[in-house]
PDB file of N, CA and C in Angstrom:
ATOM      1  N   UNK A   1     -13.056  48.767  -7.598  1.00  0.00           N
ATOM      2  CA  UNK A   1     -12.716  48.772  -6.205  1.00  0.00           C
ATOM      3  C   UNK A   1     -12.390  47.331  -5.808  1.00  0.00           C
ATOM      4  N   UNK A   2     -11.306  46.910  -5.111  1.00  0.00           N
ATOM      5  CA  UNK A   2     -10.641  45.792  -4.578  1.00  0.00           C
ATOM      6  C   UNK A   2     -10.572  45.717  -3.098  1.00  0.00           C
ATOM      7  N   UNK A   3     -11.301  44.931  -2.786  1.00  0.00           N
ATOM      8  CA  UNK A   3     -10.589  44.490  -1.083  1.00  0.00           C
ATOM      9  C   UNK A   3     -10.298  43.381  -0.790  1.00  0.00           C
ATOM     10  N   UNK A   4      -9.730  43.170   0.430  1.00  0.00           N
ATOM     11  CA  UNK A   4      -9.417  42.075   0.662  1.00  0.00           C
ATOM     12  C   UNK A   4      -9.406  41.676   1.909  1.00  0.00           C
ATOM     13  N   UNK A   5     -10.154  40.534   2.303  1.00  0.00           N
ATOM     14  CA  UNK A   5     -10.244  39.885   3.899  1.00  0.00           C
ATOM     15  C   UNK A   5      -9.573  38.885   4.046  1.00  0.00           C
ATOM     16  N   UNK A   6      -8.972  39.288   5.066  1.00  0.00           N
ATOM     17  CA  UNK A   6      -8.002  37.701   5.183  1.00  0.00           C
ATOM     18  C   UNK A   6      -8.699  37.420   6.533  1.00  0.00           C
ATOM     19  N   UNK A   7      -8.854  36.031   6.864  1.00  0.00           N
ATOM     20  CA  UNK A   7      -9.658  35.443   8.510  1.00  0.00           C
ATOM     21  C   UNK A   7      -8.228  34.212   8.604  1.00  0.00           C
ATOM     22  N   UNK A   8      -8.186  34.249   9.921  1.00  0.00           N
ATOM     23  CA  UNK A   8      -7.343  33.245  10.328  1.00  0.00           C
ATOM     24  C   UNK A   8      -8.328  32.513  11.447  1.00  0.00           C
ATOM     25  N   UNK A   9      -8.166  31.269  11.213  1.00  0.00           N
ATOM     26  CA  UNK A   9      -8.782  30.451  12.132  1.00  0.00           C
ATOM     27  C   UNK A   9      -8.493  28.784  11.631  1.00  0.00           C
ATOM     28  N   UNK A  10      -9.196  28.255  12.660  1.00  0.00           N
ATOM     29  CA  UNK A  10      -8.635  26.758  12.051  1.00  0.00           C
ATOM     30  C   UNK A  10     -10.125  26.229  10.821  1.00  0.00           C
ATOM     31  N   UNK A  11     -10.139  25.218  10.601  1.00  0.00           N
ATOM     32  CA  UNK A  11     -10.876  24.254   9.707  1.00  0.00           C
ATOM     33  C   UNK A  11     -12.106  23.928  10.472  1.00  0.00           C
ATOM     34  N   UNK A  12     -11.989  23.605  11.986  1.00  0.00           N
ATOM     35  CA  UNK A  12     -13.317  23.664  12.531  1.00  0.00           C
ATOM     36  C   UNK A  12     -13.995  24.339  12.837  1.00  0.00           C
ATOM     37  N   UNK A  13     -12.842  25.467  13.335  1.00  0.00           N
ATOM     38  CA  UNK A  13     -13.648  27.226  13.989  1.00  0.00           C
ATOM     39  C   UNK A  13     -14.422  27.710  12.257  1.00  0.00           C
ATOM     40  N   UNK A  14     -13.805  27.676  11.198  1.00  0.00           N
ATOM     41  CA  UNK A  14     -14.413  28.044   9.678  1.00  0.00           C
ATOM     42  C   UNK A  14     -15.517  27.247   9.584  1.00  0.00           C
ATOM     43  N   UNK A  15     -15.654  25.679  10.105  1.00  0.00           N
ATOM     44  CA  UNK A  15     -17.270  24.979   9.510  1.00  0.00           C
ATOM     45  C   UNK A  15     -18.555  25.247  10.671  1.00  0.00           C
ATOM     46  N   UNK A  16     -17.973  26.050  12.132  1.00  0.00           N
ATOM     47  CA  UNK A  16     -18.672  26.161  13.178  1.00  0.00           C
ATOM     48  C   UNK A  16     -19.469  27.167  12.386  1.00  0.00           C
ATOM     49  N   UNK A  17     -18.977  28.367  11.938  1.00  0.00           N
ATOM     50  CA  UNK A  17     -19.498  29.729  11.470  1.00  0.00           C
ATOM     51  C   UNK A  17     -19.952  29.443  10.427  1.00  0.00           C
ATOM     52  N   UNK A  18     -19.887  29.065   9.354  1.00  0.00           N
ATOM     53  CA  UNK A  18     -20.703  28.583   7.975  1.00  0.00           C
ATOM     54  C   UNK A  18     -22.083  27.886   9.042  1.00  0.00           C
ATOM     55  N   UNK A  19     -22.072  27.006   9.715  1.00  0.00           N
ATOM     56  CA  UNK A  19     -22.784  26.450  10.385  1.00  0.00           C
ATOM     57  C   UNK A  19     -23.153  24.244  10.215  1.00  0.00           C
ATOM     58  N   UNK A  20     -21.065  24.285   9.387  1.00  0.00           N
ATOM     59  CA  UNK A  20     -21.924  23.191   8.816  1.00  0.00           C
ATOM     60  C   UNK A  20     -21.177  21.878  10.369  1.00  0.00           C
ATOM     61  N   UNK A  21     -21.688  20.902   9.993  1.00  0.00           N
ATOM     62  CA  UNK A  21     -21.596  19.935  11.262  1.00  0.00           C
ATOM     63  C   UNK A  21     -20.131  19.759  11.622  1.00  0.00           C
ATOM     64  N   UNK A  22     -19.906  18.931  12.525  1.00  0.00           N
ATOM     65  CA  UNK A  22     -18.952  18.653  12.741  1.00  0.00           C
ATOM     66  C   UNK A  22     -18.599  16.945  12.241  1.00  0.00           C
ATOM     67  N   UNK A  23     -17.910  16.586  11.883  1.00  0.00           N
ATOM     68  CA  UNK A  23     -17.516  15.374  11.166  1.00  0.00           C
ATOM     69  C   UNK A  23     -16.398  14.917  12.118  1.00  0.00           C
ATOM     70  N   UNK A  24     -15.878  14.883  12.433  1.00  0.00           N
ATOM     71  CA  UNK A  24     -14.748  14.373  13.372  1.00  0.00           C
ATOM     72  C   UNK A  24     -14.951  13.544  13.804  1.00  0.00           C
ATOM     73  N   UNK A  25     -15.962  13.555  14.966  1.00  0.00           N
ATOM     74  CA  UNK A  25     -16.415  11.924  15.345  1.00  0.00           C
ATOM     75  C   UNK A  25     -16.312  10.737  14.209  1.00  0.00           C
ATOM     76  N   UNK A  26     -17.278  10.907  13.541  1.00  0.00           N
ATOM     77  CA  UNK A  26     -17.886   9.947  12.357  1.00  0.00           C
ATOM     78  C   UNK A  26     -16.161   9.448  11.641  1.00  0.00           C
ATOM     79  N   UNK A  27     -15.496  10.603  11.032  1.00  0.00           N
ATOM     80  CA  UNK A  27     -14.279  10.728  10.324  1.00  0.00           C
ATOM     81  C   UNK A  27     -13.168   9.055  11.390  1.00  0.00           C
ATOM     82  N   UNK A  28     -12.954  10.108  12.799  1.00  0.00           N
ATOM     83  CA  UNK A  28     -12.373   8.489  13.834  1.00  0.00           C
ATOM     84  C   UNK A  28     -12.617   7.536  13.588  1.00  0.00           C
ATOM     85  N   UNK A  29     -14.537   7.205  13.596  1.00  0.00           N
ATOM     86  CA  UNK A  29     -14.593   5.501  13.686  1.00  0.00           C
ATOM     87  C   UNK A  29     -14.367   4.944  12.265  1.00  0.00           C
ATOM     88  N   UNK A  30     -14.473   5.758  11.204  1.00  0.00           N
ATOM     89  CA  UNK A  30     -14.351   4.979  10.161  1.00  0.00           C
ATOM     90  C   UNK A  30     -12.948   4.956  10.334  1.00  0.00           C
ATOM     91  N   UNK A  31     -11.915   5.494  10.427  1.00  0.00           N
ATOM     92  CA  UNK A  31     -10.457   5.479  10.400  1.00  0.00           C
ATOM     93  C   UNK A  31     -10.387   4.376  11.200  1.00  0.00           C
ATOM     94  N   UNK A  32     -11.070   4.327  12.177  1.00  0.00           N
ATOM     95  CA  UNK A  32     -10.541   3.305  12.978  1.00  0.00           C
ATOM     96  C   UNK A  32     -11.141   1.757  12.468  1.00  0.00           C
ATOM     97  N   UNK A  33     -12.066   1.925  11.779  1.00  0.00           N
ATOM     98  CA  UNK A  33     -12.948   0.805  11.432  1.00  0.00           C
ATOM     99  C   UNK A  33     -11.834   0.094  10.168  1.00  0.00           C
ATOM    100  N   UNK A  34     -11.379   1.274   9.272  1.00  0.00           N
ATOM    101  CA  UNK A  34     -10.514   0.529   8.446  1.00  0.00           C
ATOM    102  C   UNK A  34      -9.101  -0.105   8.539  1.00  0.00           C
ATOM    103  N   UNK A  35      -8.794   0.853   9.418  1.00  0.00           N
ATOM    104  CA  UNK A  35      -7.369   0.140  10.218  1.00  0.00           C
ATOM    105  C   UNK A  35      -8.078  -1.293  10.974  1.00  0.00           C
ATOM    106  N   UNK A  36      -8.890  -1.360  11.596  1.00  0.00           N
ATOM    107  CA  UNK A  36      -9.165  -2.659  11.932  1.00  0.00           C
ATOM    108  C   UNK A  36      -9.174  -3.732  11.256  1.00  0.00           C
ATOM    109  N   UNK A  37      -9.942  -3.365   9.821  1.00  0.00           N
ATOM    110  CA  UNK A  37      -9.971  -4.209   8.733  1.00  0.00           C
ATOM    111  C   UNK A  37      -8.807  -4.718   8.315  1.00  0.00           C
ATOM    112  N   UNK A  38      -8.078  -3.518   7.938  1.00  0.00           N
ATOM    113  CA  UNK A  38      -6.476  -4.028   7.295  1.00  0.00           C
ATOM    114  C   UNK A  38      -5.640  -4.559   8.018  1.00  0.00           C
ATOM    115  N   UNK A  39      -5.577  -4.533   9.600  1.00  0.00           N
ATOM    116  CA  UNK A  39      -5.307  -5.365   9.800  1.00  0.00           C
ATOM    117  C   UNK A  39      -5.539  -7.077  10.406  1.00  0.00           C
ATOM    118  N   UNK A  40      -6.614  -6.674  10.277  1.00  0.00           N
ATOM    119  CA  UNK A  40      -7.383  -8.315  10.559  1.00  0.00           C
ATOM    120  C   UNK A  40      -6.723  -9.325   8.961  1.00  0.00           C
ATOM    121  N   UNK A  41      -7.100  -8.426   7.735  1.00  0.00           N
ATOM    122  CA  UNK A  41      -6.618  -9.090   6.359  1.00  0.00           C
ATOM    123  C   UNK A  41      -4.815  -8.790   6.453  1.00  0.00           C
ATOM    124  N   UNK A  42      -4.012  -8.317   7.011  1.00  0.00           N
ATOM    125  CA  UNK A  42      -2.862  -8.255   6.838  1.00  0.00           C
ATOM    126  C   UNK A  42      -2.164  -9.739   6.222  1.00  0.00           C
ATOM    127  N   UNK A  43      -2.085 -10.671   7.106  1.00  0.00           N
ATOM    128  CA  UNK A  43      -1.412 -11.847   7.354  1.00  0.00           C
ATOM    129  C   UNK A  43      -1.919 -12.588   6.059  1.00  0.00           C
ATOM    130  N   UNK A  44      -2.829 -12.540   5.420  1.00  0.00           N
ATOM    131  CA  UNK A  44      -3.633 -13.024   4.017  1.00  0.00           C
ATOM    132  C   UNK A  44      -2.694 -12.589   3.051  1.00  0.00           C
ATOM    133  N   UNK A  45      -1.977 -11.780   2.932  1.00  0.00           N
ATOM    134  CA  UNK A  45      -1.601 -10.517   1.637  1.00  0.00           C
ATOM    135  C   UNK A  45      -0.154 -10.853   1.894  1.00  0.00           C
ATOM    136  N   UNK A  46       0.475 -11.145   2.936  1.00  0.00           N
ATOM    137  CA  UNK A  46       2.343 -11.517   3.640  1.00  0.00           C
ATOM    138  C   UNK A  46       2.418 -12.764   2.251  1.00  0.00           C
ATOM    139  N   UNK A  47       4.158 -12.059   2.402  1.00  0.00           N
ATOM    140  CA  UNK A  47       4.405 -12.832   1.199  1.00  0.00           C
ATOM    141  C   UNK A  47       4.499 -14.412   1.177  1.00  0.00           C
ATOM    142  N   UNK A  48       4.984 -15.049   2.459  1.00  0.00           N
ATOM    143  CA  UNK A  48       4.701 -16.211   3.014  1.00  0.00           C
ATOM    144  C   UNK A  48       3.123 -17.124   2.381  1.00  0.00           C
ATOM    145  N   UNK A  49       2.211 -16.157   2.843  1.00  0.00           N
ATOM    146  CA  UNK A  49       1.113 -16.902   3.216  1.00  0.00           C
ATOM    147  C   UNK A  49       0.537 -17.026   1.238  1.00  0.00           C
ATOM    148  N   UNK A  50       1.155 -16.143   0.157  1.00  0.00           N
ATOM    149  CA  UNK A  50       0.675 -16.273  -0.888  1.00  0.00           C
ATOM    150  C   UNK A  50       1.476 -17.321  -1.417  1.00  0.00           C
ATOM    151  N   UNK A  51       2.843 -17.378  -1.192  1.00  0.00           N
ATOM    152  CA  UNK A  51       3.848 -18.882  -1.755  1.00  0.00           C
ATOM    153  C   UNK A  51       2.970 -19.692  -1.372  1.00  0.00           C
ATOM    154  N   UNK A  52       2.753 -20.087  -0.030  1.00  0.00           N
ATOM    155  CA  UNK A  52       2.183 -21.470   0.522  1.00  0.00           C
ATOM    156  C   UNK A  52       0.702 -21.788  -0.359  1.00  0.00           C
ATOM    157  N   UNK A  53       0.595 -20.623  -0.811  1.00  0.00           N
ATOM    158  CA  UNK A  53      -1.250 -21.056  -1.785  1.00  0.00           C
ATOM    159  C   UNK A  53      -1.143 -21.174  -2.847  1.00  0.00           C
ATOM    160  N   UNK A  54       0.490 -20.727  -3.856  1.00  0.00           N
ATOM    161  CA  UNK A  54       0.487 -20.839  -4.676  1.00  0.00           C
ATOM    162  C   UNK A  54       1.506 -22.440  -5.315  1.00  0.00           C
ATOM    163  N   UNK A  55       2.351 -22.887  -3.648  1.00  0.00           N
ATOM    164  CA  UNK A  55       2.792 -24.165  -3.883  1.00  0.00           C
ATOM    165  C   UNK A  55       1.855 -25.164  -3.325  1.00  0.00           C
ATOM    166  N   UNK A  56       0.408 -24.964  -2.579  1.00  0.00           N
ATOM    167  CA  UNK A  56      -0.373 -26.029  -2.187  1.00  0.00           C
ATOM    168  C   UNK A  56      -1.140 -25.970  -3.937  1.00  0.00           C
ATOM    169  N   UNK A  57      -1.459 -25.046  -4.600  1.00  0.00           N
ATOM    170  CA  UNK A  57      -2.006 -25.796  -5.482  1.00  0.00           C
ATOM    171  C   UNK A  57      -1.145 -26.442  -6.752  1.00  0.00           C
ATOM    172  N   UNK A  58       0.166 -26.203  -6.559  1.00  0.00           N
ATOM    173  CA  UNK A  58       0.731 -27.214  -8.008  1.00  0.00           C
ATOM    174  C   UNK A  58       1.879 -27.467  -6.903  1.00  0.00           C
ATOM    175  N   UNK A  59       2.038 -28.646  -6.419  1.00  0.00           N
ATOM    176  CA  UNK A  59       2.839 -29.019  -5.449  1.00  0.00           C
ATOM    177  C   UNK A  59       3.816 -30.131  -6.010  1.00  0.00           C
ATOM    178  N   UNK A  60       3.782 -30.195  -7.390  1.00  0.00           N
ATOM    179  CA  UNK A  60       4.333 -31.119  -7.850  1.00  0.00           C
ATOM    180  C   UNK A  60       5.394 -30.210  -8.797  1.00  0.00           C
ATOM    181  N   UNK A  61       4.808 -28.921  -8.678  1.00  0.00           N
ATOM    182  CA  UNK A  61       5.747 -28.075 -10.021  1.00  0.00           C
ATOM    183  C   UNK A  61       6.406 -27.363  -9.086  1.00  0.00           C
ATOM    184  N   UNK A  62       7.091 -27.351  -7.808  1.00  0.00           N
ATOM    185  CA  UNK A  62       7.755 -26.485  -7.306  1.00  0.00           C
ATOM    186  C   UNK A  62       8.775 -26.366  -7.545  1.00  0.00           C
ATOM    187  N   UNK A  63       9.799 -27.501  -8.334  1.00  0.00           N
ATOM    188  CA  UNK A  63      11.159 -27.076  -8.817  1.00  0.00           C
ATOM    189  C   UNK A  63      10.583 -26.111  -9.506  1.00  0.00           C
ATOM    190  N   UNK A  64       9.696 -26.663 -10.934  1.00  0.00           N
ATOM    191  CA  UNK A  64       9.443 -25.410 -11.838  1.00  0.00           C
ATOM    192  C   UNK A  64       9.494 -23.980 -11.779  1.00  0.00           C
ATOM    193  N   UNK A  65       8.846 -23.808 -10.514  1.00  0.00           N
ATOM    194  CA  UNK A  65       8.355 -22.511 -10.325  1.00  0.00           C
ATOM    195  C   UNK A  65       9.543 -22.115  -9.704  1.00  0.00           C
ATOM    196  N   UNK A  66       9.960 -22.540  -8.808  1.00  0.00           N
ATOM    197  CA  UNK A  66      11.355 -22.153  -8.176  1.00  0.00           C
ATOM    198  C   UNK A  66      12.021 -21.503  -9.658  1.00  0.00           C
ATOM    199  N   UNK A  67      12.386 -22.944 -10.270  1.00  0.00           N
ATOM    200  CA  UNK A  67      13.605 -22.339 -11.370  1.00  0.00           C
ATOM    201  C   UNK A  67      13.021 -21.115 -12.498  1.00  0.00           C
ATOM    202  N   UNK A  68      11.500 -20.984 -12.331  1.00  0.00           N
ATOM    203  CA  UNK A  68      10.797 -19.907 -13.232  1.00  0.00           C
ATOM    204  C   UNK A  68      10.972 -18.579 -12.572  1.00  0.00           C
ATOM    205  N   UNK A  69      11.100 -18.747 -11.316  1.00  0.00           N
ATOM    206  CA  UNK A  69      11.532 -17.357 -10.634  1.00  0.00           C
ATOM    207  C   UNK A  69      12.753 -16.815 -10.888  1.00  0.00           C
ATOM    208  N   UNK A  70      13.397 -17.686 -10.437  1.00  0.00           N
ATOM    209  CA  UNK A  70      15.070 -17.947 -10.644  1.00  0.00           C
ATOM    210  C   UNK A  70      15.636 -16.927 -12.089  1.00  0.00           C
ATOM    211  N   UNK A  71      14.889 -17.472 -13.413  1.00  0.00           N
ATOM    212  CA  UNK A  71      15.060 -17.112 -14.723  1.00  0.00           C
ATOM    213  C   UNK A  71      14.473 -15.629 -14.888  1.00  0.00           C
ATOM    214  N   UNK A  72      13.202 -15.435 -14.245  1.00  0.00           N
ATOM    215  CA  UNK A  72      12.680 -13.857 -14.140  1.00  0.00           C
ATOM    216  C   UNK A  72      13.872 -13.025 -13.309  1.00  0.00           C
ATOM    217  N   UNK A  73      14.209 -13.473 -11.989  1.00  0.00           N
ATOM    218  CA  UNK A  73      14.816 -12.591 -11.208  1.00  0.00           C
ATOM    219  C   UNK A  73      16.163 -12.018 -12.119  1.00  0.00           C
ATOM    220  N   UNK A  74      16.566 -13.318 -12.665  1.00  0.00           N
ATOM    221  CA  UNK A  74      18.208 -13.231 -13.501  1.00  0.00           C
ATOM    222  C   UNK A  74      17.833 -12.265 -14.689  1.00  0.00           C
ATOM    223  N   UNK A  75      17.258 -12.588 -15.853  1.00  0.00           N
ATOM    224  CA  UNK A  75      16.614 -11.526 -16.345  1.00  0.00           C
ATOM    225  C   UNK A  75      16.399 -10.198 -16.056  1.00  0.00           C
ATOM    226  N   UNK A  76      15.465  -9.879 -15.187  1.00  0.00           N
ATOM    227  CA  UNK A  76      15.061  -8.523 -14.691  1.00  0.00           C
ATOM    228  C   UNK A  76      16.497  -7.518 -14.175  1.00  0.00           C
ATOM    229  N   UNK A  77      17.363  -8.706 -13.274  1.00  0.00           N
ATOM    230  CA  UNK A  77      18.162  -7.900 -12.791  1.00  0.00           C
ATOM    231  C   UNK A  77      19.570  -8.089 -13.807  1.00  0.00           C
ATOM    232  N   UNK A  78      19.289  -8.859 -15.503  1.00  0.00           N
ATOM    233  CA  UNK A  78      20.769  -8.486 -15.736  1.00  0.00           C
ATOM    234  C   UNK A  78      21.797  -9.738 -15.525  1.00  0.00           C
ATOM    235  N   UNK A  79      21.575 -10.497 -15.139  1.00  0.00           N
ATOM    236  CA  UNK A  79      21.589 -12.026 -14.349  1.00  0.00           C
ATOM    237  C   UNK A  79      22.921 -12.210 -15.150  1.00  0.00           C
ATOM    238  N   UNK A  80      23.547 -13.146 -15.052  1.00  0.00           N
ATOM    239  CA  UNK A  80      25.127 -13.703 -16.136  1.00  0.00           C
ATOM    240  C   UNK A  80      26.609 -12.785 -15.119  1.00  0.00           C
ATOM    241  N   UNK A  81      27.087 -12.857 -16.263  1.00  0.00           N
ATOM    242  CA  UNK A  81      28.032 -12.168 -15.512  1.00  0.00           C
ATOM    243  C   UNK A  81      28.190 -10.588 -16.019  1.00  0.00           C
ATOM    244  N   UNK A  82      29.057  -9.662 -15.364  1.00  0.00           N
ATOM    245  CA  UNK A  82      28.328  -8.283 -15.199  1.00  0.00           C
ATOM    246  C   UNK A  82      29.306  -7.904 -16.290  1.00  0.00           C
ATOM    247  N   UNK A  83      28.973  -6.999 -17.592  1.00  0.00           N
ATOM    248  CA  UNK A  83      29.922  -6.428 -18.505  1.00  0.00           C
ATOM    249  C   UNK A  83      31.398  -6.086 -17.730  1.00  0.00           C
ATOM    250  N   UNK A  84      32.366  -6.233 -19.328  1.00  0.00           N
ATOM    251  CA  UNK A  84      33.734  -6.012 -18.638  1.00  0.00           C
ATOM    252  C   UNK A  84      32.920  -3.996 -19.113  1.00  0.00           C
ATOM    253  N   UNK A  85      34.323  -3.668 -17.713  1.00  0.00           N
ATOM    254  CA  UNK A  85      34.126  -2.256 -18.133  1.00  0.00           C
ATOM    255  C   UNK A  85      35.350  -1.521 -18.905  1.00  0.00           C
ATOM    256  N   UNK A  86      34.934  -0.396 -19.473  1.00  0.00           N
ATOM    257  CA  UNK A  86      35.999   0.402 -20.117  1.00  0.00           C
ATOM    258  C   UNK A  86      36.633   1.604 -19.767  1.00  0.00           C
ATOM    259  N   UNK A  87      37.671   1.170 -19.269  1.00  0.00           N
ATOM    260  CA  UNK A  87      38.233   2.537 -17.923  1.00  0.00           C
ATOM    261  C   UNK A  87      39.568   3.329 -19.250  1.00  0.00           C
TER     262      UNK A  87
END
């Protein structure tokens, strides 16, 4: 023998009847607690603010690093001049 119950209701009306708590409140402040966080640390993590920490500590190698980027970017993307093509 097979039956079948189907209940329609939402997610809170389903944890009211089980009897279990309500979380919602609690669920907000932490949401809100971490959005606060992330963005208090935002401006730390901007790409700006990591160059400036990574040219205050070797401030003497910034051509270097410049031209070390320079050689990754050209690289990665293929850099030179672009194949002839064959039409």
């Amino acid at each position: 023998m097979k039956f079948r119950v189907e209940v329609d209701c939402t997610p809170l009306e389903a944890r009211q009847f089980v009897g279990l708590p309500n979380v919602e409140p609690m669920q907000a402040a932490v949401m809100a607690e971490i959005e606060r966080r992330m963005l208090a640390d935002m401006e730390r993590f901007s790409p700006d603010t990591i160059m400036r920490s990574w040219f205050s500590l070797f401030p003497q190698n910034a051509e270097q690093m410049q031209s070390l980027f320079l050689k990754m970017f050209q690289q990665g993307f293929g850099g030179g001049t672009p194949p002839a093509r064959n039409e």
